[in-house]
PDB file of N, CA and C in Angstrom:
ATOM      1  N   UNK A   1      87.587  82.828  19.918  1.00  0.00           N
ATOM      2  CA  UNK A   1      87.402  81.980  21.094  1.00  0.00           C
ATOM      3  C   UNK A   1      86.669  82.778  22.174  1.00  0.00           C
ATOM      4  N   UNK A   2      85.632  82.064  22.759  1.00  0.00           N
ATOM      5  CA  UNK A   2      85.111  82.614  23.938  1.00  0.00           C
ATOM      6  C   UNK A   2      85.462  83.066  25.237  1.00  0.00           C
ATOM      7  N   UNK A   3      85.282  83.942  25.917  1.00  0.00           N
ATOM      8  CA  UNK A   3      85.690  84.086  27.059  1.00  0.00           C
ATOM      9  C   UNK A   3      85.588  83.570  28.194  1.00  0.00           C
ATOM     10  N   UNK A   4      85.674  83.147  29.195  1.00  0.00           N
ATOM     11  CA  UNK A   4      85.206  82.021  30.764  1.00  0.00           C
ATOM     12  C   UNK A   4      83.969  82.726  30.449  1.00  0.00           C
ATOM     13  N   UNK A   5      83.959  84.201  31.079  1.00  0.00           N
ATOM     14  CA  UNK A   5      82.826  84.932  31.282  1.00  0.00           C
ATOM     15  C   UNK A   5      81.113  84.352  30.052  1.00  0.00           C
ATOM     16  N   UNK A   6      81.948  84.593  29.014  1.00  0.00           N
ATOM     17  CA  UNK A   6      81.178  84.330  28.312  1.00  0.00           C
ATOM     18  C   UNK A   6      80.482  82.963  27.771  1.00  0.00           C
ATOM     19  N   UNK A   7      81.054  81.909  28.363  1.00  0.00           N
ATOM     20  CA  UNK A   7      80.775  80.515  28.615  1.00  0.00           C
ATOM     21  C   UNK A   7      79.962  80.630  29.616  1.00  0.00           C
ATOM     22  N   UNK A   8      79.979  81.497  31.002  1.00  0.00           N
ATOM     23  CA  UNK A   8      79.397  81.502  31.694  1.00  0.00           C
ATOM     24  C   UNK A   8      77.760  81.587  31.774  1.00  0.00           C
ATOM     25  N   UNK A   9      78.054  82.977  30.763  1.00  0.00           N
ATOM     26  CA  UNK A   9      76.767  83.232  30.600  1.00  0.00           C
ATOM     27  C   UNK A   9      75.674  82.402  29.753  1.00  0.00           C
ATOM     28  N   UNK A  10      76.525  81.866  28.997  1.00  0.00           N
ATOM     29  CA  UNK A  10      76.071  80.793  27.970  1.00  0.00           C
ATOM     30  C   UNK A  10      75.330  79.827  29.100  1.00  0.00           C
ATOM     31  N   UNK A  11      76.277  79.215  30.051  1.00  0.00           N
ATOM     32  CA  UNK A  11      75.899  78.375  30.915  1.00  0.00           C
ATOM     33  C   UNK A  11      74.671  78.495  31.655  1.00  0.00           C
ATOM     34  N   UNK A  12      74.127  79.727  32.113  1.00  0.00           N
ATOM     35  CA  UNK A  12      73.105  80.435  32.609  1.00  0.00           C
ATOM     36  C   UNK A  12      72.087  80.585  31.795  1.00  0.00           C
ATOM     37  N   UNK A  13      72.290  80.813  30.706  1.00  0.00           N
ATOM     38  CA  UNK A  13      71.245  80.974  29.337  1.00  0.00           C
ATOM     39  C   UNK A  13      70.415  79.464  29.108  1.00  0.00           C
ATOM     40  N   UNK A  14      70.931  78.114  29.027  1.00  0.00           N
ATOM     41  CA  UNK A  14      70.682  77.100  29.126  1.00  0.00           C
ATOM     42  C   UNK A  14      70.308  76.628  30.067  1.00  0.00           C
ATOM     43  N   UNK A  15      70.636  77.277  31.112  1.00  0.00           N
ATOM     44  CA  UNK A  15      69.734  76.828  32.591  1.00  0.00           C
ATOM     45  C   UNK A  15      68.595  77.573  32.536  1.00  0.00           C
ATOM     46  N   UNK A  16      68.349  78.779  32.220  1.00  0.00           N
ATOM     47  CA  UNK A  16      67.112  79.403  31.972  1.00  0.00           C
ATOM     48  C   UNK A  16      66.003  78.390  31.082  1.00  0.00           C
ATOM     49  N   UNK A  17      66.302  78.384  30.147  1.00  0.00           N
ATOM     50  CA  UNK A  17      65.807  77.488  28.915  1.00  0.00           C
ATOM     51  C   UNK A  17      65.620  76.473  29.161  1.00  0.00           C
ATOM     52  N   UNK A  18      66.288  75.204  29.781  1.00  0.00           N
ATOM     53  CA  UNK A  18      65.676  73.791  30.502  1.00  0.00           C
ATOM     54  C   UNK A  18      64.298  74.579  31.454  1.00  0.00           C
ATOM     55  N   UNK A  19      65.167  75.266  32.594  1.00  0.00           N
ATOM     56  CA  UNK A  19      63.733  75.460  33.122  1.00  0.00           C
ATOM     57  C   UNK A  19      62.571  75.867  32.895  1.00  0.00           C
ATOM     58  N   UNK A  20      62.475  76.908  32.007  1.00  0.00           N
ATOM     59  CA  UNK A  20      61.299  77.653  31.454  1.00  0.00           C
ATOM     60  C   UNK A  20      60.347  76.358  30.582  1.00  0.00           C
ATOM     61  N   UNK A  21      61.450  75.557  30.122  1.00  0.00           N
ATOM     62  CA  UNK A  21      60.688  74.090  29.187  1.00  0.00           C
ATOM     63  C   UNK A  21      60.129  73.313  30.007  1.00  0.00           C
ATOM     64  N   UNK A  22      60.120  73.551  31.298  1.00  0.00           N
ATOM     65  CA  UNK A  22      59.738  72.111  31.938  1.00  0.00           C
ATOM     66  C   UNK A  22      60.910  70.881  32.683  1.00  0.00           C
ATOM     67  N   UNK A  23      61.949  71.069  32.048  1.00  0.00           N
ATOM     68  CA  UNK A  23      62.704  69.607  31.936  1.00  0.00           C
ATOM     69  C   UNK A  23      63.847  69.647  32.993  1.00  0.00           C
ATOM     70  N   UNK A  24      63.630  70.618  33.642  1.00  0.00           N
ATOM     71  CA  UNK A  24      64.307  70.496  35.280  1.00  0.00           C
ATOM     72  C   UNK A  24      63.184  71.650  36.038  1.00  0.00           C
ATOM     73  N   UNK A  25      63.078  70.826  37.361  1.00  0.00           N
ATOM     74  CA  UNK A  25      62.330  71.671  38.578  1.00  0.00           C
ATOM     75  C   UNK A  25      63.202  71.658  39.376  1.00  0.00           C
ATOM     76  N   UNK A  26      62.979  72.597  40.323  1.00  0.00           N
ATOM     77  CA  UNK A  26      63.537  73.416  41.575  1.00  0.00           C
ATOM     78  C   UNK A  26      64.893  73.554  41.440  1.00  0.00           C
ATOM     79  N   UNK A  27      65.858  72.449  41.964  1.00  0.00           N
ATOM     80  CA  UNK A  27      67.278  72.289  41.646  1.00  0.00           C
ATOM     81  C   UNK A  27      67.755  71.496  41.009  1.00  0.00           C
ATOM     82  N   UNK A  28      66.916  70.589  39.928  1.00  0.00           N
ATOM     83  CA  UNK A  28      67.602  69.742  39.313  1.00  0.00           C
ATOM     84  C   UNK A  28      68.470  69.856  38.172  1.00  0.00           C
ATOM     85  N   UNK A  29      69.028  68.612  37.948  1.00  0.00           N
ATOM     86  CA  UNK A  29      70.079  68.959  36.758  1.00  0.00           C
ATOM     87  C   UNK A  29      71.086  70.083  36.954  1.00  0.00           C
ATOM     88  N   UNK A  30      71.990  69.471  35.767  1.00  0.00           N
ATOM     89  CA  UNK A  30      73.327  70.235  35.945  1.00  0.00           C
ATOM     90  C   UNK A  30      74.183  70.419  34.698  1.00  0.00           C
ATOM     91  N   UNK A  31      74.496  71.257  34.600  1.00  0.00           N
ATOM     92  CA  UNK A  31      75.625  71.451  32.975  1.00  0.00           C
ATOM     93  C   UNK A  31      76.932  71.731  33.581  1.00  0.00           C
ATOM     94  N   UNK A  32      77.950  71.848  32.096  1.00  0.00           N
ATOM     95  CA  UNK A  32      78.935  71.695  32.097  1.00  0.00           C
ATOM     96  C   UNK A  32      79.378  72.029  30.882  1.00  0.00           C
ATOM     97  N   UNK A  33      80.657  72.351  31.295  1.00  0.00           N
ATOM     98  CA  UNK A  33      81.232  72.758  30.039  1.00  0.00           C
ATOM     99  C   UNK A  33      83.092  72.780  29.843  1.00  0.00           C
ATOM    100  N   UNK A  34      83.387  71.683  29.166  1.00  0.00           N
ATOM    101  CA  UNK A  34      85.296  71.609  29.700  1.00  0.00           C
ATOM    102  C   UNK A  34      85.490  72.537  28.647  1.00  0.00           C
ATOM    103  N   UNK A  35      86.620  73.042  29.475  1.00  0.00           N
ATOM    104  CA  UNK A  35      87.522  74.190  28.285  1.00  0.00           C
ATOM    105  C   UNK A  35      88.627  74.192  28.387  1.00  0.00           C
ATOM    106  N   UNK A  36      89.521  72.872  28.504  1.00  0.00           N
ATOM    107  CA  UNK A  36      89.813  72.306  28.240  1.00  0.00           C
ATOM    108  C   UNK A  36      90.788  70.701  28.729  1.00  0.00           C
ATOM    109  N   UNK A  37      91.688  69.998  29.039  1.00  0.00           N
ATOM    110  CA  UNK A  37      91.680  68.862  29.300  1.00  0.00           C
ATOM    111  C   UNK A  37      91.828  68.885  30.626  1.00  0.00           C
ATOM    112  N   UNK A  38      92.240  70.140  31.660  1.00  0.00           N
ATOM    113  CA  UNK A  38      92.407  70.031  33.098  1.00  0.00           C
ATOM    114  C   UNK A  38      91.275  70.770  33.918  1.00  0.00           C
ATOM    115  N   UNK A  39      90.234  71.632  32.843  1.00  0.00           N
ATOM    116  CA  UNK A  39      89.544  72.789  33.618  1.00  0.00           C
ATOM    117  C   UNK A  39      88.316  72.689  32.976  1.00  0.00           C
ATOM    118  N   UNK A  40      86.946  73.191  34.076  1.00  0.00           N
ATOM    119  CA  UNK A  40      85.735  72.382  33.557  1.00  0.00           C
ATOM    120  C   UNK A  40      84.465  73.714  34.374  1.00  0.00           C
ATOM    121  N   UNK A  41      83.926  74.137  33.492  1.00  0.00           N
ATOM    122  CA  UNK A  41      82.826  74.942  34.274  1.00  0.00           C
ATOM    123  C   UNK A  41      81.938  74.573  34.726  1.00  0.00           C
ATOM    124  N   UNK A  42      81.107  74.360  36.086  1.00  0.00           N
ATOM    125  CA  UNK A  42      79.948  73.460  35.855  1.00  0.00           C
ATOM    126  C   UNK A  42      79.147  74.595  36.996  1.00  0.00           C
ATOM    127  N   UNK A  43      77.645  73.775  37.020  1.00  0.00           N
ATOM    128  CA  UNK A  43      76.716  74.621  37.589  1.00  0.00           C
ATOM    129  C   UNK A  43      76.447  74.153  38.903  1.00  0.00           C
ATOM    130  N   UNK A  44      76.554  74.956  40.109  1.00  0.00           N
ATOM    131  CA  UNK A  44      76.228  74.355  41.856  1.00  0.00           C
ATOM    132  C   UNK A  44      75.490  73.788  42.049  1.00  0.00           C
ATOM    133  N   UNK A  45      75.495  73.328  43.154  1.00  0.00           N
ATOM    134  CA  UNK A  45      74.536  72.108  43.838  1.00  0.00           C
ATOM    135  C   UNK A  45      73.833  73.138  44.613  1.00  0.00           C
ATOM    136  N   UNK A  46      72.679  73.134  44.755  1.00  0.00           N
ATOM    137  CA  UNK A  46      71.368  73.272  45.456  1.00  0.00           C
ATOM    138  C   UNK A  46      71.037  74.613  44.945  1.00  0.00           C
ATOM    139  N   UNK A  47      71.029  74.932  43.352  1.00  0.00           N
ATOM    140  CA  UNK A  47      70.766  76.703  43.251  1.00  0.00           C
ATOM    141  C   UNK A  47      69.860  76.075  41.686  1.00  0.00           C
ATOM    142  N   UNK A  48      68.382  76.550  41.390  1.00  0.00           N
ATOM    143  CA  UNK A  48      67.173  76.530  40.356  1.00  0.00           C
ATOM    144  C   UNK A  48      68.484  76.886  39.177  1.00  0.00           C
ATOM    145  N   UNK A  49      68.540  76.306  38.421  1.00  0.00           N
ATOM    146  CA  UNK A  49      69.020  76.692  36.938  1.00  0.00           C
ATOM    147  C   UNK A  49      68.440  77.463  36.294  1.00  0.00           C
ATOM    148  N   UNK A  50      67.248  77.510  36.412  1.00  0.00           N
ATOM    149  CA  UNK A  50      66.523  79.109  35.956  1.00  0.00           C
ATOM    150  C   UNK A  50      66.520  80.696  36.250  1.00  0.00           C
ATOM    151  N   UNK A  51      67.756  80.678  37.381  1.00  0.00           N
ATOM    152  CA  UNK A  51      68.142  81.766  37.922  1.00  0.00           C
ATOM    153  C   UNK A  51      69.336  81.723  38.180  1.00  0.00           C
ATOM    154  N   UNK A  52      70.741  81.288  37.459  1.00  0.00           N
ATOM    155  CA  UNK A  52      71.468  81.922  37.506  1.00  0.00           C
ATOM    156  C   UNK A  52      72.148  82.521  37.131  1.00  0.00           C
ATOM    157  N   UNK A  53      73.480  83.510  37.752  1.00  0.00           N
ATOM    158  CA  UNK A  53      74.312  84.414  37.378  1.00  0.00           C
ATOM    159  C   UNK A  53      75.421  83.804  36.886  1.00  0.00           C
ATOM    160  N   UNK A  54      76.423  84.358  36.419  1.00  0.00           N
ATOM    161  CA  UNK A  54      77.499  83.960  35.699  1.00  0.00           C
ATOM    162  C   UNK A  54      78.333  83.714  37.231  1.00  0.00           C
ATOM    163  N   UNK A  55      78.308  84.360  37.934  1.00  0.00           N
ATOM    164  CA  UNK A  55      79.050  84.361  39.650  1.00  0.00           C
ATOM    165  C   UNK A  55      78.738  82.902  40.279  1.00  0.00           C
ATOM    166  N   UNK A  56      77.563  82.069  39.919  1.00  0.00           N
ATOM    167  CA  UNK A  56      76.886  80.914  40.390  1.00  0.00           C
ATOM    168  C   UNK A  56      78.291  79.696  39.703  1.00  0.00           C
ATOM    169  N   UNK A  57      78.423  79.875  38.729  1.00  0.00           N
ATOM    170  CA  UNK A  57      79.307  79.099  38.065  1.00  0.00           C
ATOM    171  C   UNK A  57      80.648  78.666  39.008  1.00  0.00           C
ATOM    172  N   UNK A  58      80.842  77.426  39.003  1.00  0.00           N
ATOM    173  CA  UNK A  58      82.123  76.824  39.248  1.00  0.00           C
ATOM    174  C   UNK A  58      83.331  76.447  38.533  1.00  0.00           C
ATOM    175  N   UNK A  59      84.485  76.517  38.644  1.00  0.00           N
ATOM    176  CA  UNK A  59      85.637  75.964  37.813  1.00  0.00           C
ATOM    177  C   UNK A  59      85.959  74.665  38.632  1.00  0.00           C
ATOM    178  N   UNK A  60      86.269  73.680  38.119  1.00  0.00           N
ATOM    179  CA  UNK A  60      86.600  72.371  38.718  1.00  0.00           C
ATOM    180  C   UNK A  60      88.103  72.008  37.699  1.00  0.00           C
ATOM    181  N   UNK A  61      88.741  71.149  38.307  1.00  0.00           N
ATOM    182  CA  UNK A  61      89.588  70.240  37.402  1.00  0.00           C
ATOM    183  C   UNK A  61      89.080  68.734  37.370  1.00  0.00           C
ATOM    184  N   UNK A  62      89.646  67.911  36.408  1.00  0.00           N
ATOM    185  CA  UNK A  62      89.109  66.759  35.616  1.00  0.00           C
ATOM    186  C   UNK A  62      89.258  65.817  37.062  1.00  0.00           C
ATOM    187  N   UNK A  63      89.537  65.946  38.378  1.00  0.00           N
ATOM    188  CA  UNK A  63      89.458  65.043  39.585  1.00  0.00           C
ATOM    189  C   UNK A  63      88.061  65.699  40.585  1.00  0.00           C
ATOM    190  N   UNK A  64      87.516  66.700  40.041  1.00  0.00           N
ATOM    191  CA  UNK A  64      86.426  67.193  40.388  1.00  0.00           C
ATOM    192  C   UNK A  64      86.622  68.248  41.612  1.00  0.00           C
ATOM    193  N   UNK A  65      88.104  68.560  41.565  1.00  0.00           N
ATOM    194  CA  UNK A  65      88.522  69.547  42.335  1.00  0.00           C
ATOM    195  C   UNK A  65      88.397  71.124  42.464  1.00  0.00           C
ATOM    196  N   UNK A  66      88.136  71.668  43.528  1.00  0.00           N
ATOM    197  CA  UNK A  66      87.348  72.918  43.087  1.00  0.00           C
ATOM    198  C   UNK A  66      88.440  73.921  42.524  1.00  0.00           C
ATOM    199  N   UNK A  67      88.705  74.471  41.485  1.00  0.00           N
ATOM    200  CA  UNK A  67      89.643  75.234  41.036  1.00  0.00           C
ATOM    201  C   UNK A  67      89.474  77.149  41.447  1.00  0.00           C
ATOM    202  N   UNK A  68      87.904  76.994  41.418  1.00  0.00           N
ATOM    203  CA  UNK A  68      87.289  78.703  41.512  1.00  0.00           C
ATOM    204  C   UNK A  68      85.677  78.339  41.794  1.00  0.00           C
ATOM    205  N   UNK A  69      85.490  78.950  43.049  1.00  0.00           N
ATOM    206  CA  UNK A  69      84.220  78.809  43.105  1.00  0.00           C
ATOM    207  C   UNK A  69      83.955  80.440  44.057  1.00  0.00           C
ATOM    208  N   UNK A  70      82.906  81.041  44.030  1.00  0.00           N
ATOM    209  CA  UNK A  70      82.850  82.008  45.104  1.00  0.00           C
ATOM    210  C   UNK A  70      81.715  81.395  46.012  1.00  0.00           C
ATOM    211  N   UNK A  71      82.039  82.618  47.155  1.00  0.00           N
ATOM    212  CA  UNK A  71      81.431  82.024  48.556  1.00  0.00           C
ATOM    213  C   UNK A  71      80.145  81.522  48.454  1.00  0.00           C
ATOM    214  N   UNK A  72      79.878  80.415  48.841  1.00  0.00           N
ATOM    215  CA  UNK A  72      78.263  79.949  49.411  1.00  0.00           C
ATOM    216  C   UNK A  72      78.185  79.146  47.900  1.00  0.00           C
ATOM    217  N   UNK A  73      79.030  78.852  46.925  1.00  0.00           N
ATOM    218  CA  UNK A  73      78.689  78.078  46.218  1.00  0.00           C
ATOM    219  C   UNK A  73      79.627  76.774  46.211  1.00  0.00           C
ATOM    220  N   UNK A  74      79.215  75.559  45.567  1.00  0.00           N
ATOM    221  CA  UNK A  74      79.952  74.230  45.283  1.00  0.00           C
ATOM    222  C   UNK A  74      79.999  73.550  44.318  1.00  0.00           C
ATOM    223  N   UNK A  75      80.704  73.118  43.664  1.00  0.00           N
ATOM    224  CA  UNK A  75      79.559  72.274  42.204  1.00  0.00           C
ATOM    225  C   UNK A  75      79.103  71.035  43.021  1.00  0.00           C
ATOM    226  N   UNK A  76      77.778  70.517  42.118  1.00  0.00           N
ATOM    227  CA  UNK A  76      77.119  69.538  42.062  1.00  0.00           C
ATOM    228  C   UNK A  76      78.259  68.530  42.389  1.00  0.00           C
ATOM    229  N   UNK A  77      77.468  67.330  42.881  1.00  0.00           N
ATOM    230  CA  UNK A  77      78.334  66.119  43.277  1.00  0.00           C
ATOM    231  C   UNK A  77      78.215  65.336  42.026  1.00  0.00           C
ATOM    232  N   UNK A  78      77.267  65.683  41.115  1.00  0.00           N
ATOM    233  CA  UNK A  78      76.863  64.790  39.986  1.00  0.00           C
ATOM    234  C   UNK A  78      77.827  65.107  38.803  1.00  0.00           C
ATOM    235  N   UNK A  79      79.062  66.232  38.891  1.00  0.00           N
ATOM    236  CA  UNK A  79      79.704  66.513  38.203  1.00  0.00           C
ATOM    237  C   UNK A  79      80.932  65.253  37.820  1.00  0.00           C
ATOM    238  N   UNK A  80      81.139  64.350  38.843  1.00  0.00           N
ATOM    239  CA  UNK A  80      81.641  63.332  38.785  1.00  0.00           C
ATOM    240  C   UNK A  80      81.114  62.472  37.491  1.00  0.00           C
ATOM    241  N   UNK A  81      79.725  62.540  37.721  1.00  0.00           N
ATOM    242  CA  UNK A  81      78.919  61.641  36.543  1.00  0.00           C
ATOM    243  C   UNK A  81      79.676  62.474  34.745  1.00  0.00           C
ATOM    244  N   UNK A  82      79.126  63.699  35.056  1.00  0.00           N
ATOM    245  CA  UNK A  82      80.078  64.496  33.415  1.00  0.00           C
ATOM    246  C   UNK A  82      81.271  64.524  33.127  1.00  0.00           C
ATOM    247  N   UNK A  83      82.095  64.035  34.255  1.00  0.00           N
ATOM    248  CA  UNK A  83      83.891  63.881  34.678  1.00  0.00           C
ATOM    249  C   UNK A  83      83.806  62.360  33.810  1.00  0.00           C
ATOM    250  N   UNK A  84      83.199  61.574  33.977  1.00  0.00           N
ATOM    251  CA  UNK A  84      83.081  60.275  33.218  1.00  0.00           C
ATOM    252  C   UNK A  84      82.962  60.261  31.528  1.00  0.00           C
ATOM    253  N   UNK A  85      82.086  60.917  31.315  1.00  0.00           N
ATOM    254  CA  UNK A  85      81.255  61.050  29.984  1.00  0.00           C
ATOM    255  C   UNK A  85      82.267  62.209  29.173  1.00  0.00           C
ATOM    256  N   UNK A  86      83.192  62.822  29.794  1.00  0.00           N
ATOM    257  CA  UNK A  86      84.654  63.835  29.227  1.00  0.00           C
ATOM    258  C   UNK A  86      85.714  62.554  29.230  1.00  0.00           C
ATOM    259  N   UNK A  87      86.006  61.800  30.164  1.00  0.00           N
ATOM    260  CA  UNK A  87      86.907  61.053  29.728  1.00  0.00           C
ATOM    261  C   UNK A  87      86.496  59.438  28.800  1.00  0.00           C
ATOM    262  N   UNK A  88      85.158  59.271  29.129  1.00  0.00           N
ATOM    263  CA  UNK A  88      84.794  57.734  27.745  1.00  0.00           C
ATOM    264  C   UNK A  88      84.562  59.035  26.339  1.00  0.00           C
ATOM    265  N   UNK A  89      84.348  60.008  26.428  1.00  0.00           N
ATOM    266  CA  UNK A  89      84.242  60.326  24.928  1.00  0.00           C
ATOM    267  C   UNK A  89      84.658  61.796  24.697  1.00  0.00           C
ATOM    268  N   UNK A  90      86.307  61.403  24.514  1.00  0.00           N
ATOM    269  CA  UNK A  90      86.987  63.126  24.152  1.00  0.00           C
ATOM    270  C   UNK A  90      86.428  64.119  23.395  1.00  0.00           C
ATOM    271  N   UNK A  91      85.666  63.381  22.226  1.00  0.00           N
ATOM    272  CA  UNK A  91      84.876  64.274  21.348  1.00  0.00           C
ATOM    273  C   UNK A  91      84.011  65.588  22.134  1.00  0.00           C
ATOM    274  N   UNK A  92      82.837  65.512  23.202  1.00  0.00           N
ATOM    275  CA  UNK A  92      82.131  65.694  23.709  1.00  0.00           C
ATOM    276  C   UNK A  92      82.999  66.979  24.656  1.00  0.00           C
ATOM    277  N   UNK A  93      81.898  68.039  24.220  1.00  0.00           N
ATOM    278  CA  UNK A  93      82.645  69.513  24.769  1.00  0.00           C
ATOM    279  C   UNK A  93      81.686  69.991  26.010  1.00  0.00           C
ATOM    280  N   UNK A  94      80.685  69.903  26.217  1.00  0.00           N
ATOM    281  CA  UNK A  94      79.526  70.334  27.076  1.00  0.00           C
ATOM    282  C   UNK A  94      78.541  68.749  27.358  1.00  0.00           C
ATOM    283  N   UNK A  95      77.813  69.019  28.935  1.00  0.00           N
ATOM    284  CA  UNK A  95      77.108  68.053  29.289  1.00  0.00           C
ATOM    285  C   UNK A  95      76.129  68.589  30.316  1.00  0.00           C
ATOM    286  N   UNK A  96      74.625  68.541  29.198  1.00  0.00           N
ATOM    287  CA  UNK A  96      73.318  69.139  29.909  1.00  0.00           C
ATOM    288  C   UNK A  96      72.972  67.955  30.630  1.00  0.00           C
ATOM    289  N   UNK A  97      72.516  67.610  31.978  1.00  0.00           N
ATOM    290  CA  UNK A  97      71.850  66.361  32.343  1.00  0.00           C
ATOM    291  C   UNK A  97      70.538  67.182  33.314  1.00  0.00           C
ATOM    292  N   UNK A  98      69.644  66.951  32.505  1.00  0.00           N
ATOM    293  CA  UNK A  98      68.216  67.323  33.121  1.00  0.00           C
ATOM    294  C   UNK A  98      67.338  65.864  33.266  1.00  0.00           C
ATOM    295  N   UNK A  99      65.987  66.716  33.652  1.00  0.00           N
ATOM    296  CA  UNK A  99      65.008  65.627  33.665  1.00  0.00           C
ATOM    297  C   UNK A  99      63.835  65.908  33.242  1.00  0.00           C
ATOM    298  N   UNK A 100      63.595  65.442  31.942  1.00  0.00           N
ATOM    299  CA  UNK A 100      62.454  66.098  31.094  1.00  0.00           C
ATOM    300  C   UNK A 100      61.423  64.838  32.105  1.00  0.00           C
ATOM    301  N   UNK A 101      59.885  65.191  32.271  1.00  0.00           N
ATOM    302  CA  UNK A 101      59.223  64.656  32.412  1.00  0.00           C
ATOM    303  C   UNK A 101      58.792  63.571  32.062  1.00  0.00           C
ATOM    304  N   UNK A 102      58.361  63.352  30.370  1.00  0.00           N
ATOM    305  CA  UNK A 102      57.959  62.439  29.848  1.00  0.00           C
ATOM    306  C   UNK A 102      59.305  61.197  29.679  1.00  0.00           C
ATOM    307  N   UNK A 103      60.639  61.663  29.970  1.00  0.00           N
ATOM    308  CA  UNK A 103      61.508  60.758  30.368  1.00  0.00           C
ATOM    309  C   UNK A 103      61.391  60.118  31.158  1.00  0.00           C
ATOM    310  N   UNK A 104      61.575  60.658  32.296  1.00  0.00           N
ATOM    311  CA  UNK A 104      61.622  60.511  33.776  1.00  0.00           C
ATOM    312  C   UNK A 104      60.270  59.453  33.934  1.00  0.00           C
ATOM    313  N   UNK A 105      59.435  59.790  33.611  1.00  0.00           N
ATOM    314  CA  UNK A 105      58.580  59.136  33.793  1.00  0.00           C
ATOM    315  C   UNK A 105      58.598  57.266  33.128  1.00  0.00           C
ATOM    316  N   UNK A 106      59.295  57.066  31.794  1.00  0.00           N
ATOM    317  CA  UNK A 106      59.462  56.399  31.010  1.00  0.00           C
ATOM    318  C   UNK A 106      60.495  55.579  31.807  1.00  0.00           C
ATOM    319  N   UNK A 107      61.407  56.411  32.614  1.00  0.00           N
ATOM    320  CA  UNK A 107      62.295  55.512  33.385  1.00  0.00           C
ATOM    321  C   UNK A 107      61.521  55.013  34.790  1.00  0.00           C
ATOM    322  N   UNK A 108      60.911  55.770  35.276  1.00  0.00           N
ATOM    323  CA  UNK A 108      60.076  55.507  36.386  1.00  0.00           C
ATOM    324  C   UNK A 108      59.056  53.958  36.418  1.00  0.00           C
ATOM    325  N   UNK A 109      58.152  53.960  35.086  1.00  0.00           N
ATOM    326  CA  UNK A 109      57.977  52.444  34.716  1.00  0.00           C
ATOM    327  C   UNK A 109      58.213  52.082  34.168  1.00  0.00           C
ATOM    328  N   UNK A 110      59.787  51.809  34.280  1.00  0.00           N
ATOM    329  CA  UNK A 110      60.634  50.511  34.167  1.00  0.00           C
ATOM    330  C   UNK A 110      60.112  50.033  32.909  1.00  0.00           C
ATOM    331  N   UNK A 111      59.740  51.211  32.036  1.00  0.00           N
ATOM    332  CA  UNK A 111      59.285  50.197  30.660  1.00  0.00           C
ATOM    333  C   UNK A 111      60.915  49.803  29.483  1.00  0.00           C
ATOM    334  N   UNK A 112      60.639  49.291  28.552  1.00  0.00           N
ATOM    335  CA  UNK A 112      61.947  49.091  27.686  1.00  0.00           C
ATOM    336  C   UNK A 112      61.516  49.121  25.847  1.00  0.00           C
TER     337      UNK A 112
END
């Protein structure tokens, strides 16, 4: 079994990797990761996913409550949205929500 730490870094590794792809700019998007039914790692609000540290990381509980965060950080408000998608589908262990371009765009005109 993995360590927080090492989830962490995991968590950071995947924020590197969306960004370097394109499929989040500046501060967008947000991951996550429950470990398990009361405690939830997720990534801050207003910090590039392509740069962070394992220290950037937040602990929340399943009411989106801050459990561990250090100074000057918060999680995302959108963590509410992955608080949803943990309780409609228990299966589901981690939740990347980026914005690839050629998506974004696809949602942008409203095509179907």
């Amino acid at each position: 079994m993995k360590t927080e730490r090492e989830i962490k870094e995991e968590i950071c590794e995947i924020g590197k990797r969306i960004y370097a792809r394109g499929m989040v700019a500046s501060n967008d998007g947000n991951i996550s990761v429950k470990l398990n039914e009361h405690e939830y790692l997720c990534t801050p609000t207003g910090v590039s996913k392509g740069f962070m540290t394992p220290e950037y990381i937040c602990k929340v509980d399943e009411h989106c409550n801050v459990l561990e965060a250090n100074e000057g950080f918060k999680p995302s408000s959108e963590v509410k949205m992955h608080m949803r998608v943990y309780r409609e589908r228990p299966d589901v262990k981690s939740v990347v929500h980026a914005h690839p371009m050629y998506a974004t765009a696809f949602a942008i005109a409203g095509s179907r």
